[in-house]
N, C-alpha and C. Protein backbone atom coordinates (compact mmCIF):
# COMPACT_ATOMS: atom_id res chain seq x y z
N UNK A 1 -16.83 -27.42 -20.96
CA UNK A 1 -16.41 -27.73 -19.61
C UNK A 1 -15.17 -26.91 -19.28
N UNK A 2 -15.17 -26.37 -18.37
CA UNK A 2 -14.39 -25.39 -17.86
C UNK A 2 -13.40 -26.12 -16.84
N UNK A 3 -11.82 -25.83 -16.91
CA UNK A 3 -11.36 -26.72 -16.03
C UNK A 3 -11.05 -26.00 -14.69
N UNK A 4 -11.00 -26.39 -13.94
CA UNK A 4 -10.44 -25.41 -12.17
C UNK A 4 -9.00 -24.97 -12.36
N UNK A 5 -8.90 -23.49 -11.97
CA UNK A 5 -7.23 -22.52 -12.12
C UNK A 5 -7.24 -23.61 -10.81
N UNK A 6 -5.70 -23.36 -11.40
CA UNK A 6 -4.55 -23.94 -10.50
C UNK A 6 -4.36 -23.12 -9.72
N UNK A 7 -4.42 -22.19 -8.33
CA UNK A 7 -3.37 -21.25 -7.39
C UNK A 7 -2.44 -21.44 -8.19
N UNK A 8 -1.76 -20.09 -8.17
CA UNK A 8 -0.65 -19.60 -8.30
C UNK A 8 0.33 -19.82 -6.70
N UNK A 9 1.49 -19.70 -6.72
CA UNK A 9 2.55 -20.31 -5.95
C UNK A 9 2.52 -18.00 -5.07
N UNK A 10 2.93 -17.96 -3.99
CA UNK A 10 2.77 -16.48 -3.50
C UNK A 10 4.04 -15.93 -4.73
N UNK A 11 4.33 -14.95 -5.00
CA UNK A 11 5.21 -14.21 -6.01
C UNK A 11 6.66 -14.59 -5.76
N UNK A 12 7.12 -14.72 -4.62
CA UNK A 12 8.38 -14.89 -4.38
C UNK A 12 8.89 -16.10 -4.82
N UNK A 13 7.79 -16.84 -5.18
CA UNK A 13 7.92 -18.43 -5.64
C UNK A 13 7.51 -18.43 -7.23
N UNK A 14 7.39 -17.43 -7.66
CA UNK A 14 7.64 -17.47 -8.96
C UNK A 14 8.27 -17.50 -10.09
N UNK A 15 9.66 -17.13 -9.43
CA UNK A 15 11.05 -16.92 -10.01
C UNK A 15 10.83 -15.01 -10.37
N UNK A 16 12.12 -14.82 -10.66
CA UNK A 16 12.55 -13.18 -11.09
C UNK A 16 11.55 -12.68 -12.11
N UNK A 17 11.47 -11.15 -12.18
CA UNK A 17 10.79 -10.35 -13.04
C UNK A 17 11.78 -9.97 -13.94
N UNK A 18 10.98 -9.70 -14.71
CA UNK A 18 11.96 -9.04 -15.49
C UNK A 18 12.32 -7.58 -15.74
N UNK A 19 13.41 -7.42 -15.91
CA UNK A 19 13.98 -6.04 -15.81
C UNK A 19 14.19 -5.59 -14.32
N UNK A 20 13.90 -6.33 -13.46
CA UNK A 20 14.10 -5.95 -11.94
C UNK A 20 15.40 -6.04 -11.64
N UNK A 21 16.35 -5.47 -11.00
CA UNK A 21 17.25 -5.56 -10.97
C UNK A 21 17.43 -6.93 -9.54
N UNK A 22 18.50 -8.06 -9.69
CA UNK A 22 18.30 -9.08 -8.50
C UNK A 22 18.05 -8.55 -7.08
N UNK A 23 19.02 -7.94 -6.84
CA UNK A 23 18.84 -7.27 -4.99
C UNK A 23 17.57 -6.27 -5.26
N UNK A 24 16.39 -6.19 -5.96
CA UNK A 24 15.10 -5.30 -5.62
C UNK A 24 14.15 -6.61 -6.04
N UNK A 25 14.43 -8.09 -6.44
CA UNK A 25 13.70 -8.61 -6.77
C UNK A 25 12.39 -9.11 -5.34
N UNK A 26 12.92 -9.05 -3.95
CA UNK A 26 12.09 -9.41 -2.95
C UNK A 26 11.28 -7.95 -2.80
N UNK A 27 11.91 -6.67 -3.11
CA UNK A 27 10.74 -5.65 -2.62
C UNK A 27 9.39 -5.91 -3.83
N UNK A 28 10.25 -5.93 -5.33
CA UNK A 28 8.64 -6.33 -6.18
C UNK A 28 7.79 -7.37 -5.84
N UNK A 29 8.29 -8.34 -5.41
CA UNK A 29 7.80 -9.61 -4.93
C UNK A 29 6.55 -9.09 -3.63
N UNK A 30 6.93 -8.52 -3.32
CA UNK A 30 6.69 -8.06 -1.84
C UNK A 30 4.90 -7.56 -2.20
N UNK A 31 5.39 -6.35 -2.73
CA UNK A 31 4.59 -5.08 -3.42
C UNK A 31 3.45 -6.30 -4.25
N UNK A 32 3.66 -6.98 -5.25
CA UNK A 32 2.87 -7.63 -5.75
C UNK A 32 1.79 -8.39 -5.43
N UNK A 33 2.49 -9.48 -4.40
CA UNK A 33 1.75 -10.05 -3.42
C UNK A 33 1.08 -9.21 -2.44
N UNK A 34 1.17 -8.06 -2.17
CA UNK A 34 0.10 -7.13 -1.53
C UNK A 34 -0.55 -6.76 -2.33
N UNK A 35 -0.56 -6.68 -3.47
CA UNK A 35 -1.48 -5.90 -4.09
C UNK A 35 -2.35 -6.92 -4.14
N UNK A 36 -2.34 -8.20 -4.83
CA UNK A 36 -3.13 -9.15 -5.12
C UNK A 36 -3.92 -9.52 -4.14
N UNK A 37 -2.96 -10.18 -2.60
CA UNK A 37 -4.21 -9.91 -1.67
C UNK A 37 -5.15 -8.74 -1.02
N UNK A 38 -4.83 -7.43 -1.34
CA UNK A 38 -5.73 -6.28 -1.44
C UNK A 38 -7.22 -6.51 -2.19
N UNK A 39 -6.67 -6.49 -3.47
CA UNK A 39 -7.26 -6.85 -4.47
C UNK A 39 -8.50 -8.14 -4.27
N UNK A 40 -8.50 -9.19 -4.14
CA UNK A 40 -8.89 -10.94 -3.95
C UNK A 40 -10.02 -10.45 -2.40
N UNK A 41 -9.12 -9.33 -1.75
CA UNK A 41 -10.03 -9.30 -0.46
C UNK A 41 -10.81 -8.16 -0.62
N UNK A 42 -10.99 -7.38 -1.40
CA UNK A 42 -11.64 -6.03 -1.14
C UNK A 42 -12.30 -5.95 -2.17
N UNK A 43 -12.59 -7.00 -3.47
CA UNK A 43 -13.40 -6.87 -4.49
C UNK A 43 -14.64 -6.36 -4.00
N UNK A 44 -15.43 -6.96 -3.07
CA UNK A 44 -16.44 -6.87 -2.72
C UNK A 44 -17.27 -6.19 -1.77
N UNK A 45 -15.89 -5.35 -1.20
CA UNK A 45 -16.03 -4.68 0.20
C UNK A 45 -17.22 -3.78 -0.18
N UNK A 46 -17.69 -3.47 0.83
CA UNK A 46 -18.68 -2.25 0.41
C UNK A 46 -18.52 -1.02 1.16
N UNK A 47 -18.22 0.04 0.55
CA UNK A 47 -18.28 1.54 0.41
C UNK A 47 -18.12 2.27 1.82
N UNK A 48 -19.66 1.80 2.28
CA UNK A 48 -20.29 2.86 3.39
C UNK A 48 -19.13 1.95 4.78
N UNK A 49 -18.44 0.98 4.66
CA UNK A 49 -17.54 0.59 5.79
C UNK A 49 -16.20 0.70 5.56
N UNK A 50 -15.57 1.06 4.89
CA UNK A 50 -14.62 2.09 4.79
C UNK A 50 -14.09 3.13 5.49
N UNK A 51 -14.48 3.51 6.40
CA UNK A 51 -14.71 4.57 7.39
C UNK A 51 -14.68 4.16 8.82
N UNK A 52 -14.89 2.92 9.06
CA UNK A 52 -15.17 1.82 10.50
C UNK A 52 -14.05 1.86 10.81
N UNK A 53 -14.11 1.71 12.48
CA UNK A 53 -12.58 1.60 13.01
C UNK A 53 -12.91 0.77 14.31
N UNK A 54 -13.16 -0.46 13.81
CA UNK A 54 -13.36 -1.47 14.81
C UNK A 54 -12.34 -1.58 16.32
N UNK A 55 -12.99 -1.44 17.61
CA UNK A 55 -12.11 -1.25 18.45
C UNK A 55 -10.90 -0.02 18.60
N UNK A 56 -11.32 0.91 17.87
CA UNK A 56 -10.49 2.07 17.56
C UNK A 56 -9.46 2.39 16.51
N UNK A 57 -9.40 0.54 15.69
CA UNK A 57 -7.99 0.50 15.18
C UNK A 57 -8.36 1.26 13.89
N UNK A 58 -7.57 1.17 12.96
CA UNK A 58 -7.47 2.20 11.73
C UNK A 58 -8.11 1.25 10.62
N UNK A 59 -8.82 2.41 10.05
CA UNK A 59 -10.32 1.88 8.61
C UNK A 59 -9.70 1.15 7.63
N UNK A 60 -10.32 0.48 7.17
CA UNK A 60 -9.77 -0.29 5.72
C UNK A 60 -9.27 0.90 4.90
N UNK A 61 -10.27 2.51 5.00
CA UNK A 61 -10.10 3.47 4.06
C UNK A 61 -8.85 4.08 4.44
N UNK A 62 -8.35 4.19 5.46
CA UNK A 62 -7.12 4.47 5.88
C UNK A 62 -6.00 3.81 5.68
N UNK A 63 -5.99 2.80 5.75
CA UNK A 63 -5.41 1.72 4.81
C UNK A 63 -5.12 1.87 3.77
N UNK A 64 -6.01 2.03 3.06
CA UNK A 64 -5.87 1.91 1.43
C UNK A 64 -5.06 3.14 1.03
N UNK A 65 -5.63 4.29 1.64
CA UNK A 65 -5.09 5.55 1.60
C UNK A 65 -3.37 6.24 1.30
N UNK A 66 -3.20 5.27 2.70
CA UNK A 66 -1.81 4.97 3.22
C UNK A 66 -0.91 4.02 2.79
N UNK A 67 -1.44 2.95 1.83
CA UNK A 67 -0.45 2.40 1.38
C UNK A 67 -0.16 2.82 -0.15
N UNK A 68 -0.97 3.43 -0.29
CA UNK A 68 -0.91 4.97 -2.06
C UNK A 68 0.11 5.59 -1.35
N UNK A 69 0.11 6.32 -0.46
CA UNK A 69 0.86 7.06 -0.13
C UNK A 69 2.45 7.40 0.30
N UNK A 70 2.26 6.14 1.52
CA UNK A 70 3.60 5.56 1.78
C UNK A 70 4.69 5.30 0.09
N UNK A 71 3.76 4.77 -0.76
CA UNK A 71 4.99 3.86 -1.81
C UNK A 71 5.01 5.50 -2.50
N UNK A 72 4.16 6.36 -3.08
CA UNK A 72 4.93 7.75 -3.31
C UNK A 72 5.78 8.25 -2.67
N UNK A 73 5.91 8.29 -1.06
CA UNK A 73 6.95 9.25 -0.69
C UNK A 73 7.92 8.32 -0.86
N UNK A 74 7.90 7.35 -0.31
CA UNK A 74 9.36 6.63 -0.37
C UNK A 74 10.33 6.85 -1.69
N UNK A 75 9.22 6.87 -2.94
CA UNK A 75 9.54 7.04 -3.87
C UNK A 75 10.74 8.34 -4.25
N UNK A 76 9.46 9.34 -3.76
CA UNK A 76 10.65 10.27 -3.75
C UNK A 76 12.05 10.36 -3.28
N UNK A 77 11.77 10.48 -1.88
CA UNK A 77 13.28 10.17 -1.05
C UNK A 77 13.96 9.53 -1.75
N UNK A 78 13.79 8.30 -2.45
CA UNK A 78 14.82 7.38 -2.95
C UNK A 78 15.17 8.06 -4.16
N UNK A 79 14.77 9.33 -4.88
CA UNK A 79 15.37 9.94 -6.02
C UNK A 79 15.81 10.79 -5.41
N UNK A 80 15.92 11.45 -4.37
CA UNK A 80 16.61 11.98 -3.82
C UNK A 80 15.78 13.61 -4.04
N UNK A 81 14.66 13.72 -3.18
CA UNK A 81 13.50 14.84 -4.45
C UNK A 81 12.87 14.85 -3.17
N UNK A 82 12.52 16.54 -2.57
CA UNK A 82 11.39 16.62 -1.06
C UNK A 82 9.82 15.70 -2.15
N UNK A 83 9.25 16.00 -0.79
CA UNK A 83 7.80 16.03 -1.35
C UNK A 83 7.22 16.94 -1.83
N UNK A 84 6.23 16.97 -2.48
CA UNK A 84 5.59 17.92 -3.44
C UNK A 84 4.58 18.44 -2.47
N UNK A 85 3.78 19.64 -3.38
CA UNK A 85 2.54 19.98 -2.44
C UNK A 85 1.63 19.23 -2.07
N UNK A 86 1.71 18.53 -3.61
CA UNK A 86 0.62 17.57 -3.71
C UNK A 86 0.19 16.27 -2.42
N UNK A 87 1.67 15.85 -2.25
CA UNK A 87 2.25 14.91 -1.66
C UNK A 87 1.58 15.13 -0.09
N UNK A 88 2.09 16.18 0.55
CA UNK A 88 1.39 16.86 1.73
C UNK A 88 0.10 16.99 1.93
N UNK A 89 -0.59 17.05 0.78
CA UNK A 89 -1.70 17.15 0.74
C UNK A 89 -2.27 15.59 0.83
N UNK A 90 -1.76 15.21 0.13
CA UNK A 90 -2.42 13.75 0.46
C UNK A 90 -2.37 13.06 1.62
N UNK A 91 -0.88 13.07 2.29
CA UNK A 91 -0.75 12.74 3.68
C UNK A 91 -1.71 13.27 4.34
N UNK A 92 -2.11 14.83 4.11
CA UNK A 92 -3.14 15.31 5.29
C UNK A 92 -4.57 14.51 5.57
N UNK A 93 -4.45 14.50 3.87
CA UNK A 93 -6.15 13.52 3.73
C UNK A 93 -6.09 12.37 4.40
N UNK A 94 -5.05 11.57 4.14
CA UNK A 94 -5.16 10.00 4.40
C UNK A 94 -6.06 9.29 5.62
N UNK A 95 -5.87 10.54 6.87
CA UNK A 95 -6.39 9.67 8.01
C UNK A 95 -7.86 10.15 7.57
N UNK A 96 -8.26 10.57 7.18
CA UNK A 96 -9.94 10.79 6.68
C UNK A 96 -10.54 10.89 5.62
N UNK A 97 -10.02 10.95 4.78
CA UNK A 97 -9.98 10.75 3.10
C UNK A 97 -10.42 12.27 2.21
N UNK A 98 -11.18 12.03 1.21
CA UNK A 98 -11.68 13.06 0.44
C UNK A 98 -13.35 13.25 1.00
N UNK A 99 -13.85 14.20 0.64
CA UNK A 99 -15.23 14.51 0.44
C UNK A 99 -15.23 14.83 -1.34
N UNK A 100 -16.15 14.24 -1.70
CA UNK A 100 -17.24 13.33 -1.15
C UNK A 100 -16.48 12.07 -0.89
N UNK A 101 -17.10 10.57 -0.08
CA UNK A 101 -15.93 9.71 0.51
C UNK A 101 -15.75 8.85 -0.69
N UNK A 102 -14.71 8.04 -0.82
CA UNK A 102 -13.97 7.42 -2.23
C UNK A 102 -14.97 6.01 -1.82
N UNK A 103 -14.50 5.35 -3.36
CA UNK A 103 -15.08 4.25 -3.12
C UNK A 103 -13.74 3.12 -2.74
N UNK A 104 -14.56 1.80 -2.33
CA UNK A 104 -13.63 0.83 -2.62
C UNK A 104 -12.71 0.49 -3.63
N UNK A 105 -13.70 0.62 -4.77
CA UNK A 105 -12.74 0.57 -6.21
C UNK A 105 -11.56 1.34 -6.25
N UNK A 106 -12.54 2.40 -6.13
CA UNK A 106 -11.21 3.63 -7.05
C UNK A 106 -10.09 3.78 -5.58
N UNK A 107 -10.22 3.21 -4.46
CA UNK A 107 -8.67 3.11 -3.39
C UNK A 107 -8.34 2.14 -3.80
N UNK A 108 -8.58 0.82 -4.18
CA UNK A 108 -7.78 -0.55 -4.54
C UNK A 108 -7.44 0.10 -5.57
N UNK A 109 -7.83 0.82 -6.96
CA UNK A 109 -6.94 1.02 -8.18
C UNK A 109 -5.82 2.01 -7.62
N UNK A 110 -6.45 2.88 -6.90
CA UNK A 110 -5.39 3.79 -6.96
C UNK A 110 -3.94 3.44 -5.87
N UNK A 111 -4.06 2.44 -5.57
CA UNK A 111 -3.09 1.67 -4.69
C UNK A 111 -2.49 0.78 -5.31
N UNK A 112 -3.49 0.23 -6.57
CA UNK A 112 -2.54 -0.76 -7.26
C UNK A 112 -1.92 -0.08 -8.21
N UNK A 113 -2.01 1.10 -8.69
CA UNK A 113 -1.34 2.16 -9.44
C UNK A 113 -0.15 2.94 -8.60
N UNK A 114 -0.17 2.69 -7.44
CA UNK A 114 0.96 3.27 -6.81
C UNK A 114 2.33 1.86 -6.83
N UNK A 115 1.65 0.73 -7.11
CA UNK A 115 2.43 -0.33 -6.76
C UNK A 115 2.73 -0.62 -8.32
N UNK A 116 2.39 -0.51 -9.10
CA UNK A 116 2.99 -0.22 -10.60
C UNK A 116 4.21 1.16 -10.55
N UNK A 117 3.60 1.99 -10.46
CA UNK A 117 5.03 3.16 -10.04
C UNK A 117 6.06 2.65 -9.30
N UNK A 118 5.97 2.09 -8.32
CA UNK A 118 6.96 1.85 -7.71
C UNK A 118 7.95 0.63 -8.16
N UNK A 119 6.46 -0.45 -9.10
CA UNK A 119 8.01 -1.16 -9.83
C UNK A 119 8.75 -0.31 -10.80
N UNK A 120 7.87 0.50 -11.36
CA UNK A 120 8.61 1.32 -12.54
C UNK A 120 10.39 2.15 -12.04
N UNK A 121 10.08 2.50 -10.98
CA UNK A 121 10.87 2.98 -10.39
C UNK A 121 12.28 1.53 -9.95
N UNK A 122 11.55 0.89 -9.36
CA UNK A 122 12.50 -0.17 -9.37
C UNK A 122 13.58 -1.18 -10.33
N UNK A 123 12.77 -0.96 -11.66
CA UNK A 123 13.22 -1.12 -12.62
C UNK A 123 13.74 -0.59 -12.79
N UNK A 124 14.44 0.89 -12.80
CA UNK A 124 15.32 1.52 -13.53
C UNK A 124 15.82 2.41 -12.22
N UNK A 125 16.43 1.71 -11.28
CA UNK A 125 16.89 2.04 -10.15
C UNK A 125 18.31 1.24 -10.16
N UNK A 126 19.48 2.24 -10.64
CA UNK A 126 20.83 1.28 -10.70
C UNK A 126 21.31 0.58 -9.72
N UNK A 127 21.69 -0.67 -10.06
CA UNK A 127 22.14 -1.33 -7.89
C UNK A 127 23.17 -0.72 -7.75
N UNK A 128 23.96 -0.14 -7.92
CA UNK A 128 25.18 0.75 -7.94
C UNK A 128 24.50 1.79 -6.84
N UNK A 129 23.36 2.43 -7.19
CA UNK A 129 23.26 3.23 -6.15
C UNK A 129 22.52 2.69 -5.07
N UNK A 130 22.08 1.58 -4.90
CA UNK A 130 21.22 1.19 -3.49
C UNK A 130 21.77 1.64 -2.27
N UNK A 131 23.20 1.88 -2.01
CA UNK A 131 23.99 1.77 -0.95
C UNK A 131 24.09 3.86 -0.20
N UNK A 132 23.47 3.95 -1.75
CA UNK A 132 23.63 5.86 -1.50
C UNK A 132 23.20 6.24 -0.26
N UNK A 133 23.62 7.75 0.14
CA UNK A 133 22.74 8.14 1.40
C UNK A 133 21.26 9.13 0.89
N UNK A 134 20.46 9.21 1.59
CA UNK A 134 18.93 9.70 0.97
C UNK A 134 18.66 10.34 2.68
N UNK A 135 18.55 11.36 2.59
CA UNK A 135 17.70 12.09 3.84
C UNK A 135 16.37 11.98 3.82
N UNK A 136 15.75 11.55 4.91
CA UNK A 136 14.19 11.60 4.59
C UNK A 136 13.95 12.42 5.56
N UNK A 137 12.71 13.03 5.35
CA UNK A 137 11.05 14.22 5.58
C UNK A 137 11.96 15.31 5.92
N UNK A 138 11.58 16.24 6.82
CA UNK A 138 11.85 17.52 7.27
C UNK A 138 12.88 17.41 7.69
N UNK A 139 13.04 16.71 8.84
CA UNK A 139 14.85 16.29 9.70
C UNK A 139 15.92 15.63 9.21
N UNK A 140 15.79 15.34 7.83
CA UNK A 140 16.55 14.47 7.10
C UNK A 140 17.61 13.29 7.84
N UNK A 141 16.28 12.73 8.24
CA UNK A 141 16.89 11.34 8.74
C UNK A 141 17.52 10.36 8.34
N UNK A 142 18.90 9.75 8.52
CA UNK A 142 19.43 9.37 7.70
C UNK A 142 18.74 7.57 7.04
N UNK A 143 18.79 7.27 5.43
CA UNK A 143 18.84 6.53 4.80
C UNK A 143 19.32 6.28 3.68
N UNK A 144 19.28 4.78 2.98
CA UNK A 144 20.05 4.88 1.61
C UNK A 144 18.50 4.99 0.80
N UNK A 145 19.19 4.42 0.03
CA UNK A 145 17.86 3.80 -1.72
C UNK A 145 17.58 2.51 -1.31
N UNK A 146 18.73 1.68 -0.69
CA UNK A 146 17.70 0.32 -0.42
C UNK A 146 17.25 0.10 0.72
N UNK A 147 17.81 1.34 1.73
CA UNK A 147 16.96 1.17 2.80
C UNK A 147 15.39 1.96 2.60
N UNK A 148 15.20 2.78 2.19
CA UNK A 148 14.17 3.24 1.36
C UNK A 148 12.87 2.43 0.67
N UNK A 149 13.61 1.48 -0.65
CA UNK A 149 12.73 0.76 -1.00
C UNK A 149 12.65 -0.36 0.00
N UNK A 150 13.06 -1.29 0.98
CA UNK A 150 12.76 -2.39 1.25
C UNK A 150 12.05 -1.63 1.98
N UNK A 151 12.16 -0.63 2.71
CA UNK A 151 10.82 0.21 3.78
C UNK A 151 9.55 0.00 3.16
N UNK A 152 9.59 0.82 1.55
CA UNK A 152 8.76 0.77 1.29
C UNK A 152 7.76 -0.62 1.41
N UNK A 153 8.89 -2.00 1.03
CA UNK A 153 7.61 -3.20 1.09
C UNK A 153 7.60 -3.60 2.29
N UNK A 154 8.37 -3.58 3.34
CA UNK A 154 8.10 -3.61 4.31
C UNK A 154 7.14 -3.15 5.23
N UNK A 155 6.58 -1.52 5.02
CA UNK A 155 5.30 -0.97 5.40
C UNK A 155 4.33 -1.21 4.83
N UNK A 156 4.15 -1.29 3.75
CA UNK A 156 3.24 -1.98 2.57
C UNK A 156 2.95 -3.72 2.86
N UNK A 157 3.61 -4.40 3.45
CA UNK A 157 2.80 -5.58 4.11
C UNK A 157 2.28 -5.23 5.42
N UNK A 158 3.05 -4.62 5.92
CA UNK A 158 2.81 -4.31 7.55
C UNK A 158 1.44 -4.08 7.43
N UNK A 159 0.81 -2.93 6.43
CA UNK A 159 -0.36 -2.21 6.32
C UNK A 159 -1.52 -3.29 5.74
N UNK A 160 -0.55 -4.11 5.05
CA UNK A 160 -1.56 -4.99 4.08
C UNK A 160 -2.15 -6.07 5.40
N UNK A 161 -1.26 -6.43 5.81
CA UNK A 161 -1.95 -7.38 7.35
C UNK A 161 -3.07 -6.94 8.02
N UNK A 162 -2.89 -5.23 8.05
CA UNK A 162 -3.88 -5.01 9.10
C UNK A 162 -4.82 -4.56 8.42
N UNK A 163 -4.77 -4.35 7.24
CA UNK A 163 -6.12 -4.26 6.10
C UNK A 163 -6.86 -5.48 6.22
N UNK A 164 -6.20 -6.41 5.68
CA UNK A 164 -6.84 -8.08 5.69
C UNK A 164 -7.99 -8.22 6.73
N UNK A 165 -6.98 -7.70 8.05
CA UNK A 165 -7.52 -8.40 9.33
C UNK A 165 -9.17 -7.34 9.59
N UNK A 166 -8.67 -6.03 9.30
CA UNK A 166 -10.03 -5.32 9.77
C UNK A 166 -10.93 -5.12 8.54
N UNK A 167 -10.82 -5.49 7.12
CA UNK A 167 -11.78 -5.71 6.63
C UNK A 167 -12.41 -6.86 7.15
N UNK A 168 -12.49 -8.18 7.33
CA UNK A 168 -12.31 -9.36 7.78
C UNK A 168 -13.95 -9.20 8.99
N UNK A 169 -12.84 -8.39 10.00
CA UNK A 169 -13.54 -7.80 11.09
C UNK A 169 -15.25 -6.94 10.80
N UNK A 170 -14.58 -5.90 10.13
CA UNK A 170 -15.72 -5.53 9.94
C UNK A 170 -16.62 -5.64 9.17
N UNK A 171 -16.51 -6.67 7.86
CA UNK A 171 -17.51 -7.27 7.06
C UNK A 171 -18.36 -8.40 8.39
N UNK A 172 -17.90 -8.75 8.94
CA UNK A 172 -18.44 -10.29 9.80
C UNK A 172 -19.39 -9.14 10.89
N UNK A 173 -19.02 -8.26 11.35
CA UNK A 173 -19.96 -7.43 12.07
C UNK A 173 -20.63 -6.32 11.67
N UNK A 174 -20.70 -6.02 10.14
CA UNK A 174 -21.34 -5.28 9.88
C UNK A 174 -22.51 -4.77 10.05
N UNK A 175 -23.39 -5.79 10.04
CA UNK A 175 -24.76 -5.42 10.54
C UNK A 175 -25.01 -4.71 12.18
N UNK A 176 -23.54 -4.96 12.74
CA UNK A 176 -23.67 -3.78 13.88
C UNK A 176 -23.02 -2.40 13.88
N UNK A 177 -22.48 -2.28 12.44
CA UNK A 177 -21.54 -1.06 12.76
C UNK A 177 -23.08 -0.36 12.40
N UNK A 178 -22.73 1.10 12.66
CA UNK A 178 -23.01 2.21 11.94
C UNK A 178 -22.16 3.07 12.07
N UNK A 179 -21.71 3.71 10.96
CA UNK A 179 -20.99 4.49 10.84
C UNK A 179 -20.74 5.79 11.57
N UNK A 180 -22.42 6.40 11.65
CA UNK A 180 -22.48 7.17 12.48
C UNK A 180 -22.70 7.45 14.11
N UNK A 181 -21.77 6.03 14.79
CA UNK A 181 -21.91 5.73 16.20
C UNK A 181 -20.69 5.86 16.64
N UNK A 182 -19.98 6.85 17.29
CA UNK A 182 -19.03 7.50 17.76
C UNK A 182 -18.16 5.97 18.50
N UNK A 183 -18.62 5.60 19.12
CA UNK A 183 -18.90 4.49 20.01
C UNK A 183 -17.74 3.46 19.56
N UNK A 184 -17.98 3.07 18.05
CA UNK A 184 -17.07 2.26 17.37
C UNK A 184 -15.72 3.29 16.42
N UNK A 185 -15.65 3.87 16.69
CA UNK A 185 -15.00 4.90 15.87
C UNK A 185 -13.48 4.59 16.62
């Protein structure tokens, strides 16, 4: 006889991580709890709707894309390091992805692998420097390191909301999308 899991309490109600330093303990918190509901909601998504942009708004695959992405650059900036080629390159992809098109899986891993980096990074991010100044993209707009990382979880729920909501969306109407109907795009 198997007994019923208990829910877990959301992360922030879990008490501290470890090795996190206290003032970065709400961005891991943050980051975690997105990943998990990513994760819990997109096990099952399927593939070929990934690409849907219900009412015009932006794809689950764009989504997923973008929140890999977002927690790398931030990353950088906050070491104080441009972006790479690589980096550019990925931004370019994001609003349309790779050919051939990715799956569900491998964007939830590779998003929950960006959200492992970024604790890694958080972990060994001195609070001494949170307060630093950090130029970000081309115009070097001004920021610190903790304005940086809380961005980072801050866009990273922002994105995670509207993932939730338009997978949500377009699993319940699927049987009317087609992908290839300009119409819903």
């Amino acid at each position: 006889m198997t007994t019923p899991s208990v829910p877990q309490p959301e992360y922030w109600l879990r008490g501290p991580l470890p090795d996190v330093p206290p003032l970065l303990q709400p961005v891991a918190h943050a980051l975690l709890q997105a990943r998990a509901e990513v994760q819990a909601a997109l096990h099952d998504f399927p593939d070929h709707l990934l690409p849907v942009r219900p009412a015009g708004v932006a794809s689950v695959g764009f989504h997923l894309r973008h929140l890999a992405g977002v927690l790398s650059r931030m990353q950088s900036y906050a070491r104080h390091e441009p972006l790479s080629e690589a980096q550019f390159r990925f931004l370019a992809a994001e609003k349309d992805g790779a050919t051939p098109p990715e799956t569900t899986a491998a964007l939830v891993q590779q998003f929950a692998e960006a959200v492992e980096q970024m604790l890694a990074t958080l972990r060994t991010t001195p609070e001494a420097s949170l307060t630093e100044f950090r130029p970000v993209g081309r115009q070097g707009l001004p920021s610190t390191v903790i304005g940086l990382l809380v961005h980072a979880a801050e866009h990273t729920t922002r994105h995670t909301g509207q993932l939730l909501v338009t997978a949500r969306v377009v699993q319940a109407g699927h049987s009317t999308y087609d992908t290839g109907n300009p119409s819903i795009h």
